[in-house]
C-alpha atoms as a PDB file:
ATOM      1  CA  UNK A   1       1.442  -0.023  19.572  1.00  0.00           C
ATOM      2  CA  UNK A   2       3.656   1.307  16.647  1.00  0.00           C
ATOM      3  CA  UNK A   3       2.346  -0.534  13.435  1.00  0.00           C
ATOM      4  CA  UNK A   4       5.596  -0.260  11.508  1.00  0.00           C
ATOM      5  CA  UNK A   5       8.713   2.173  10.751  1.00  0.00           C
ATOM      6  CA  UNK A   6       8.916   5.857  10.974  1.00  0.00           C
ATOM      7  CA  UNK A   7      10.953   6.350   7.711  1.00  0.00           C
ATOM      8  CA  UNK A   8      12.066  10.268   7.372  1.00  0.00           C
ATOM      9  CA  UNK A   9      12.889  11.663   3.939  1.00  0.00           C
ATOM     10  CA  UNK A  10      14.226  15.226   3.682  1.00  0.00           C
ATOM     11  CA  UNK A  11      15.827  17.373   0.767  1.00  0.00           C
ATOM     12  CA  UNK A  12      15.729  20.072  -1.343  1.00  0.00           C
ATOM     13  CA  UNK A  13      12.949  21.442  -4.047  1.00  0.00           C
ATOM     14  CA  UNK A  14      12.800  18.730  -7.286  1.00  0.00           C
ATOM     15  CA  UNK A  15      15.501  16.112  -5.410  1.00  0.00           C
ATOM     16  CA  UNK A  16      12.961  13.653  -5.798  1.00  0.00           C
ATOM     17  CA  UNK A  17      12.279  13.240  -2.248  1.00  0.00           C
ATOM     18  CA  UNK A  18       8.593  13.570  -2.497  1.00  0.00           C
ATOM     19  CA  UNK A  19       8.153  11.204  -5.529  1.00  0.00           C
ATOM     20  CA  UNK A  20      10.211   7.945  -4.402  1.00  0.00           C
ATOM     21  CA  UNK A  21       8.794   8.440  -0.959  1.00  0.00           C
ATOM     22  CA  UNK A  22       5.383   8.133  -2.710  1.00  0.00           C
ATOM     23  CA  UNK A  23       6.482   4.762  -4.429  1.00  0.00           C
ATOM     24  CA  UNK A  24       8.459   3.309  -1.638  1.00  0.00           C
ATOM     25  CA  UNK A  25       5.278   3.529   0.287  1.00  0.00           C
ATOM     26  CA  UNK A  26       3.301   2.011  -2.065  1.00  0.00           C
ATOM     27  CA  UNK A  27       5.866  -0.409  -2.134  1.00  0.00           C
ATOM     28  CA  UNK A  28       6.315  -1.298   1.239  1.00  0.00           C
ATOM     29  CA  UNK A  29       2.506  -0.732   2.074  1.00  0.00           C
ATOM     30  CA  UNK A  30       2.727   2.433   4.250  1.00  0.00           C
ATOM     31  CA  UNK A  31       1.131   5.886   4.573  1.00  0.00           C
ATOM     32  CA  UNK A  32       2.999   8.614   2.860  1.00  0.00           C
ATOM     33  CA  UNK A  33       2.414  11.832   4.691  1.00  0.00           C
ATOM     34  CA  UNK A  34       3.257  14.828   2.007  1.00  0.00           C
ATOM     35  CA  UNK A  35       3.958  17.624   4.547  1.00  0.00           C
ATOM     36  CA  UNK A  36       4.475  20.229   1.337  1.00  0.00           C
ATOM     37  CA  UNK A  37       1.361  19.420   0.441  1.00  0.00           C
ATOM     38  CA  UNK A  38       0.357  20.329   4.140  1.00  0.00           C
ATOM     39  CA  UNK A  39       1.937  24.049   4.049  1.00  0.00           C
ATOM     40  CA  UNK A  40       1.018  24.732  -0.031  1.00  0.00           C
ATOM     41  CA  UNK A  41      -2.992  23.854   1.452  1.00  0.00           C
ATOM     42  CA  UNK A  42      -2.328  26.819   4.212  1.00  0.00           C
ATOM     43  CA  UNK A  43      -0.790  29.254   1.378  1.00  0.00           C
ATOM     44  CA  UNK A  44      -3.371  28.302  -0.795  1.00  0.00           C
ATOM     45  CA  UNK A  45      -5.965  29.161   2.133  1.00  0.00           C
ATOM     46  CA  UNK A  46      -4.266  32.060   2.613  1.00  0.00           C
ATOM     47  CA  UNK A  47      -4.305  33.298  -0.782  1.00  0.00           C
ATOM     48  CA  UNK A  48      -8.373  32.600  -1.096  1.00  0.00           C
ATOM     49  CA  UNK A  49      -8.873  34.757   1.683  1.00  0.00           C
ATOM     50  CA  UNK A  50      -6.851  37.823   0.413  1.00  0.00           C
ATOM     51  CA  UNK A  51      -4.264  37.203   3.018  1.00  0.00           C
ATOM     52  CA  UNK A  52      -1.145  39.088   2.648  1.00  0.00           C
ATOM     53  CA  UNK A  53       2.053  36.299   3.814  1.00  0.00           C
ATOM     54  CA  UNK A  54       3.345  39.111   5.888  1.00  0.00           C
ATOM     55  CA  UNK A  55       0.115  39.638   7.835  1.00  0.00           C
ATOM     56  CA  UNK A  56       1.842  36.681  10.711  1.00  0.00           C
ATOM     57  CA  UNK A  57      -1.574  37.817  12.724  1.00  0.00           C
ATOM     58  CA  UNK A  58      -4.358  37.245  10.192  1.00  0.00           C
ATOM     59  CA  UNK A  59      -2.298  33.921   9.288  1.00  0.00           C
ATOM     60  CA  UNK A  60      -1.844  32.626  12.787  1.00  0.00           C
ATOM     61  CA  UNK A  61      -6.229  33.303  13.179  1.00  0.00           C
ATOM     62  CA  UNK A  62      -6.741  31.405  10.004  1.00  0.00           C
ATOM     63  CA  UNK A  63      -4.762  28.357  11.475  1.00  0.00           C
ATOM     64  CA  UNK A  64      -7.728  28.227  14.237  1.00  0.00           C
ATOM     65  CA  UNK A  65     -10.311  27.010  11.819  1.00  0.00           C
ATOM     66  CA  UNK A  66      -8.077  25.602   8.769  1.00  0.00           C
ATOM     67  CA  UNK A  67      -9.092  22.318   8.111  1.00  0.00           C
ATOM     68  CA  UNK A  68      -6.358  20.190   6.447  1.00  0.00           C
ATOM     69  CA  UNK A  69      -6.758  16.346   5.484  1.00  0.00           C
ATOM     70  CA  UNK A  70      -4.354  13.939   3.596  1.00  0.00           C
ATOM     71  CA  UNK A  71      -6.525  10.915   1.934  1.00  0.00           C
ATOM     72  CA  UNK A  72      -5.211   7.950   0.008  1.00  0.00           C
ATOM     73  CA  UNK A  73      -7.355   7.033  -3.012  1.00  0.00           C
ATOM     74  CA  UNK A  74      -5.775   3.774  -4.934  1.00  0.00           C
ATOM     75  CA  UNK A  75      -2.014   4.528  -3.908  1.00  0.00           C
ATOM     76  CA  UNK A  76      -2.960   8.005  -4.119  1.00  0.00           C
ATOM     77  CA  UNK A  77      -2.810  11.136  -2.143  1.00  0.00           C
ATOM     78  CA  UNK A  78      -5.547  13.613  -2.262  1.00  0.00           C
ATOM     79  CA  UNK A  79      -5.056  16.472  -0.262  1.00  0.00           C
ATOM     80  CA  UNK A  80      -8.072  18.108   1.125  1.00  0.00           C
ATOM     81  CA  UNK A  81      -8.553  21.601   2.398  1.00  0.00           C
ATOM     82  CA  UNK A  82     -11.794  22.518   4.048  1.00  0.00           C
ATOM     83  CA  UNK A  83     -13.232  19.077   3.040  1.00  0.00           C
ATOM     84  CA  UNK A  84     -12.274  20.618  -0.925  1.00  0.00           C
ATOM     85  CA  UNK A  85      -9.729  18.382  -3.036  1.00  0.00           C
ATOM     86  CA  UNK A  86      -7.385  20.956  -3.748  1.00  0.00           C
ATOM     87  CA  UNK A  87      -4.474  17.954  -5.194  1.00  0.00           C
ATOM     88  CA  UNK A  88      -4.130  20.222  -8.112  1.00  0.00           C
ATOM     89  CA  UNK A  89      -4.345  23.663  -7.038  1.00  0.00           C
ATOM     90  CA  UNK A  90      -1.711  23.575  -4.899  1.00  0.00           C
ATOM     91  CA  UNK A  91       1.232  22.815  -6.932  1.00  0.00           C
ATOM     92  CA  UNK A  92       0.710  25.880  -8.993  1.00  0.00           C
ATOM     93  CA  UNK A  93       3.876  27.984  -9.223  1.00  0.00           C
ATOM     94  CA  UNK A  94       3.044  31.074  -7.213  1.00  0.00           C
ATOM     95  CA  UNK A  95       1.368  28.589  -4.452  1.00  0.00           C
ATOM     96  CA  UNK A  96       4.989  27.177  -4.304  1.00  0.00           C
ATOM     97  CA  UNK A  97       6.627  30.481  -3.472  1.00  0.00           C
ATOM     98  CA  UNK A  98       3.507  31.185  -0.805  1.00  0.00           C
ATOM     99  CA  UNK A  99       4.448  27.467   0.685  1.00  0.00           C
ATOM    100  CA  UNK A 100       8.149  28.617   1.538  1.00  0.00           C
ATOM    101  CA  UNK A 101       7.265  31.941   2.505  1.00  0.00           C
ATOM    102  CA  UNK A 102       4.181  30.555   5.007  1.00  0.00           C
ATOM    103  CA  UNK A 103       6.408  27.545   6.275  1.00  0.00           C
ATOM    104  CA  UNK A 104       8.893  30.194   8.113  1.00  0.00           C
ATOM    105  CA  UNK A 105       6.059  31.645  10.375  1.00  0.00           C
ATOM    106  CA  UNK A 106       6.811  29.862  13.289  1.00  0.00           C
ATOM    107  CA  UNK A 107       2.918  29.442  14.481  1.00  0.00           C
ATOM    108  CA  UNK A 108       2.259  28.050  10.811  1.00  0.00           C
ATOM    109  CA  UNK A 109       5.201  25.625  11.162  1.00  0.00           C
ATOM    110  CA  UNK A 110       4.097  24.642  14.885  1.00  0.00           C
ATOM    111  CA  UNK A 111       0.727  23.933  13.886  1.00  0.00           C
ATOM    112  CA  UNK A 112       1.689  21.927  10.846  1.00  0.00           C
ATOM    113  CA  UNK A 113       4.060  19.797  12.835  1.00  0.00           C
ATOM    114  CA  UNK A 114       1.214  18.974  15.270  1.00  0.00           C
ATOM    115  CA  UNK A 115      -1.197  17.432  12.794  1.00  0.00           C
ATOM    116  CA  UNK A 116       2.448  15.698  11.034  1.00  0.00           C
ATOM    117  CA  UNK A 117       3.081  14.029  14.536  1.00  0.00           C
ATOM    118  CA  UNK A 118      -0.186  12.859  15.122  1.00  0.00           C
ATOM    119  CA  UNK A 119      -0.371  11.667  11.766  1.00  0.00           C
ATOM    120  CA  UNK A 120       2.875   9.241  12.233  1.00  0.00           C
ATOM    121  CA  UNK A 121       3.114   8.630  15.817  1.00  0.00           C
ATOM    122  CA  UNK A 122       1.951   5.415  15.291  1.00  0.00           C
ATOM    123  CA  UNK A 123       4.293   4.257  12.625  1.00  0.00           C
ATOM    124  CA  UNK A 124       4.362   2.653   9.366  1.00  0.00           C
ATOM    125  CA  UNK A 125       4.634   5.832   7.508  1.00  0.00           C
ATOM    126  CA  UNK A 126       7.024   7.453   5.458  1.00  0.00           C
ATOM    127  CA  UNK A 127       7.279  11.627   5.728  1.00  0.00           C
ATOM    128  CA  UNK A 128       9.053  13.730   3.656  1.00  0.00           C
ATOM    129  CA  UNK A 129       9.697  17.464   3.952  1.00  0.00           C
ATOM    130  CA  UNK A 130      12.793  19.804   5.011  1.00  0.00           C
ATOM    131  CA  UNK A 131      12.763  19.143   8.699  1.00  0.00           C
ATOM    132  CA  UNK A 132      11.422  15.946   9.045  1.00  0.00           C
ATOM    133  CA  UNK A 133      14.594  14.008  10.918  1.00  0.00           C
ATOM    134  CA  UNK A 134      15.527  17.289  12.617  1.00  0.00           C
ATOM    135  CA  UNK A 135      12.797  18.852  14.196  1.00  0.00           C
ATOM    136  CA  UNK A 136       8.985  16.780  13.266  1.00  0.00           C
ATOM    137  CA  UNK A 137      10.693  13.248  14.068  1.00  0.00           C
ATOM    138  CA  UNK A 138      13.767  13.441  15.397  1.00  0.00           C
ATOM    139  CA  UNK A 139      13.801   9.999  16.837  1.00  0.00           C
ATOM    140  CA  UNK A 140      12.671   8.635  13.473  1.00  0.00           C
ATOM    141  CA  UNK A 141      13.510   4.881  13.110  1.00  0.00           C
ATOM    142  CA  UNK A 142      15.162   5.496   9.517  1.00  0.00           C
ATOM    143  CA  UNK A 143      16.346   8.788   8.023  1.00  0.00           C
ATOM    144  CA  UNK A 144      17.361  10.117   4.636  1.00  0.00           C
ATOM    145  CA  UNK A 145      18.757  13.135   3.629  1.00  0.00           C
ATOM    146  CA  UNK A 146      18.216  13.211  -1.138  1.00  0.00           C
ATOM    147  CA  UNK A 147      20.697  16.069  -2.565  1.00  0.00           C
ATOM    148  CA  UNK A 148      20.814  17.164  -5.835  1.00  0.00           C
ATOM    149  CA  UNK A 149      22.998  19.408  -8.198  1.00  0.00           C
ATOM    150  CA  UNK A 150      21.192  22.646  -8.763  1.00  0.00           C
ATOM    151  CA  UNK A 151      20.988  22.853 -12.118  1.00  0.00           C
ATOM    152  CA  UNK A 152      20.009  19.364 -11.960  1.00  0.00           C
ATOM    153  CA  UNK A 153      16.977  20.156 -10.146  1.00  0.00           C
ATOM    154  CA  UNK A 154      16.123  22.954 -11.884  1.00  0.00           C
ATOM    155  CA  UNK A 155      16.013  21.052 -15.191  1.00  0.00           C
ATOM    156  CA  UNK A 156      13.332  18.261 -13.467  1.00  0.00           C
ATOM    157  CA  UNK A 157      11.270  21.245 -12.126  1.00  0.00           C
ATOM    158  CA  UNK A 158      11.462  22.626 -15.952  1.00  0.00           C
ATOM    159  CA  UNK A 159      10.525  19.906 -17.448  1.00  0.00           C
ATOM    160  CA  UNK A 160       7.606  19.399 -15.131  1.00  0.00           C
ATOM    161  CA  UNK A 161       6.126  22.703 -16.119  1.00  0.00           C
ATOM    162  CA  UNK A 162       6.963  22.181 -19.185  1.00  0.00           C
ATOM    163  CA  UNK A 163       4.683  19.067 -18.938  1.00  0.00           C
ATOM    164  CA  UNK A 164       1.920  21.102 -17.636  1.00  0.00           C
ATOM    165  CA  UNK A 165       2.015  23.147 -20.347  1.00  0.00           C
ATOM    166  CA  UNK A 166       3.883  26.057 -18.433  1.00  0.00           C
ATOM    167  CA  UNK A 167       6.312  28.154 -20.534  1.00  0.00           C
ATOM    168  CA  UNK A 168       8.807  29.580 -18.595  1.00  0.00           C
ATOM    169  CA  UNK A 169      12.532  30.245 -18.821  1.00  0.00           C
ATOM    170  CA  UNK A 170      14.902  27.878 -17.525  1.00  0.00           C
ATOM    171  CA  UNK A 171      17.445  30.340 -16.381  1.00  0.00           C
ATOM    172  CA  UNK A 172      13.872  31.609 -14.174  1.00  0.00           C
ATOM    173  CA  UNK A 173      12.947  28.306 -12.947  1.00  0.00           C
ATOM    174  CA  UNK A 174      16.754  28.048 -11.877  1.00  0.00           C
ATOM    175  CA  UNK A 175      16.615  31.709  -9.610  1.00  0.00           C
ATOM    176  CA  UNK A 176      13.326  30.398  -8.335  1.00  0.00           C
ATOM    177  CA  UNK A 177      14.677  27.076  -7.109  1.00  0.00           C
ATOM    178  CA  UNK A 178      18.310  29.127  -5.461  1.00  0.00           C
ATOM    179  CA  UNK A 179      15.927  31.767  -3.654  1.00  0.00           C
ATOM    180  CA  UNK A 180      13.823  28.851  -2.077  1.00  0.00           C
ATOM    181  CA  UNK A 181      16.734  26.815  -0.897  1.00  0.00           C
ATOM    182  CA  UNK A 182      18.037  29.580   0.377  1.00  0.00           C
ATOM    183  CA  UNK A 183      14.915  30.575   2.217  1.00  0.00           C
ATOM    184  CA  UNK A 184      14.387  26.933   3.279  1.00  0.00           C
ATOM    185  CA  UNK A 185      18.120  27.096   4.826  1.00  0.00           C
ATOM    186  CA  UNK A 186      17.844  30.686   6.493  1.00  0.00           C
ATOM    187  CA  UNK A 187      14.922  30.785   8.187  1.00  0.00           C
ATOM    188  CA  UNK A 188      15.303  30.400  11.857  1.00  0.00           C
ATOM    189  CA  UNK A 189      12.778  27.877  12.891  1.00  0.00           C
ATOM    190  CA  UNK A 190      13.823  24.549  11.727  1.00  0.00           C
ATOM    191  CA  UNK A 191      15.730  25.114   9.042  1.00  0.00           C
ATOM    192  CA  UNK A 192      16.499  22.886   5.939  1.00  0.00           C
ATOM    193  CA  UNK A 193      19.511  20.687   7.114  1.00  0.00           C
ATOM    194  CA  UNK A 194      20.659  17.305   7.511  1.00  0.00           C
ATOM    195  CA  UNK A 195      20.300  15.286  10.751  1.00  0.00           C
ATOM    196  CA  UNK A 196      23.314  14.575  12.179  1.00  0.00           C
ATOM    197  CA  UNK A 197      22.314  10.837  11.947  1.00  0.00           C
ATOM    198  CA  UNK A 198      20.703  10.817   8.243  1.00  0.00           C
ATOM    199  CA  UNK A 199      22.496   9.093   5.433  1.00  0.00           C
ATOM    200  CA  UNK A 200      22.982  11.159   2.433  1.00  0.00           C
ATOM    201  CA  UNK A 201      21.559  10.271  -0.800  1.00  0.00           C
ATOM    202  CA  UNK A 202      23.194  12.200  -3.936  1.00  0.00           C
ATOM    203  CA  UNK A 203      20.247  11.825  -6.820  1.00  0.00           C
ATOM    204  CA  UNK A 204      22.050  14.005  -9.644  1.00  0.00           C
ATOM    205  CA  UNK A 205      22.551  11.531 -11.761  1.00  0.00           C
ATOM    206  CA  UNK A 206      19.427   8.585 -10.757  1.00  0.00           C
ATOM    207  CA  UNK A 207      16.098   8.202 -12.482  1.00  0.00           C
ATOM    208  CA  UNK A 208      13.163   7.978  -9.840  1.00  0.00           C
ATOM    209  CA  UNK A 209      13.186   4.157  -9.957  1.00  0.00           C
ATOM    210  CA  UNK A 210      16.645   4.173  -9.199  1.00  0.00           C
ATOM    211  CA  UNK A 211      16.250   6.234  -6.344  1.00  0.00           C
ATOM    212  CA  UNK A 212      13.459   4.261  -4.866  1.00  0.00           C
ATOM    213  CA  UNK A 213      15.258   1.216  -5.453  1.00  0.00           C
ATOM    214  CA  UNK A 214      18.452   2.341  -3.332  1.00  0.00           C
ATOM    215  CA  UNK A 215      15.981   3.260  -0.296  1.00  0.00           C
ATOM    216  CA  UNK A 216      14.390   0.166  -0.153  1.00  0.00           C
ATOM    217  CA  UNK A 217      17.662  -1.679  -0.273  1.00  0.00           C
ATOM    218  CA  UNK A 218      18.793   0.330   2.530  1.00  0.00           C
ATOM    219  CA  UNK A 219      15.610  -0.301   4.508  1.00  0.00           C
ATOM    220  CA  UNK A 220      14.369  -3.868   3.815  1.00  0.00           C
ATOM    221  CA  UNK A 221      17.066  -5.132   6.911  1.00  0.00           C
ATOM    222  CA  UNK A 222      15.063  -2.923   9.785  1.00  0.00           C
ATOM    223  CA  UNK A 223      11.659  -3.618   7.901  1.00  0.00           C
ATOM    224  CA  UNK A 224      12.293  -7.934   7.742  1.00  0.00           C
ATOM    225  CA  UNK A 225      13.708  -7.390  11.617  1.00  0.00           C
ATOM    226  CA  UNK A 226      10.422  -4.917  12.322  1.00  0.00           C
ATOM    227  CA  UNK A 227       8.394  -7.968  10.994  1.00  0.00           C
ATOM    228  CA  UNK A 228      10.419 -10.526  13.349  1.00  0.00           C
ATOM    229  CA  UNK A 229       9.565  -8.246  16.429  1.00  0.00           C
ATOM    230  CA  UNK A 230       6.150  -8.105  16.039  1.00  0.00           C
END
């Protein structure tokens, strides 16, 4: 029996899909399910092991034994690789590059998307990532689609690293952020579109509050008639 809403949230790098879907769950009381957190684990495992991201075989043999765990600690996620909290290490910059690179090998992707389905197939969860109402949910009960002006987004990521004590150049950051969309786009398995049925969410000009606050106005009518039906 499904315990709640399947509530898909896809979008570009630094749209601020991954942050508001973190507070709408806390706010509604679900399980967020950070599925670039998933693939940056697998780069990250990749890169401890010397792996080259163009060796597809060594990559698909290391998906046999990776071990890949998403725990909530006080409204939390901790992400878990090999039974190591790893929350930190993979947001590093060059882990992010490895993440897009690793997410377009189709048995990476395919393996990923098993663990993300078993993960939510029982509702009350909210999943973010680039294919979430496309190809990992399609029959999600609520999807979103959280755009962004490029520059925009470039200027949040920048400031983040610049938060973490990161120096780099913003005109960098920018190229970065272009070349990923434009991987995220190309690739041929489940690419980085919009479901036909997703409503589009324009965040250029929101702060993260705002943008949490206009999802949970859009959702609170199926969540109070979810509540009536069970």
């Amino acid at each position: 029996m499904k315990k709640g809403l399947i509530i898909a949230i896809d979008g570009p790098a630094a749209s601020g899909k991954s942050t508001s879907a973190q507070l709408l769950a806390k706010k509604i009381g679900y399980i967020y399910i950070d599925t670039g957190a998933m693939y940056r684990a697998c780069a990250l495992k990749a890169k401890k092991l010397g792996i080259d991201i163009n060796d597809e075989e060594s990559i698909r043999n290391l998906l046999d034994y990776i071990d890949i765990r998403i725990e909530n600690n006080n409204s939390k996620n901790r992400i878990l690789l090999d039974g190591e909290d790893v929350s930190e290490d993979i947001r590093a910059d060059d882990i992010s590059a490895l993440a897009s690179a690793i997410s377009a090998i189709p048995a990476v992707r395919y393996k990923m998307v098993e663990l993300q389905r078993k993960m939510g197939e029982n509702g009350g969860v909210i999943i973010d990532g680039r294919d979430i109402g496309t190809f990992v949910f399609p029959d999600a009960d609520v999807k979103f689609f959280l755009t962004a002006n490029p520059e925009i987004r470039a200027k949040r990521r920048w400031l983040e690293l610049q938060r973490k004590g990161i120096d780099k150049d913003f005109s960098e950051v920018l190229a970065d952020l272009i070349k990923r969309d434009n991987n995220d786009s190309q690739r041929v398995l489940a690419p980085l579109k919009k479901a036909d049925d997703a409503l589009e969410i324009d965040t250029s000009n929101m702060t993260i509050q705002e943008q949490t606050d206009t999802l949970y106005r859009i959702i609170f009518p199926r969540l109070e008639e979810e509540c009536k039906c069970s």
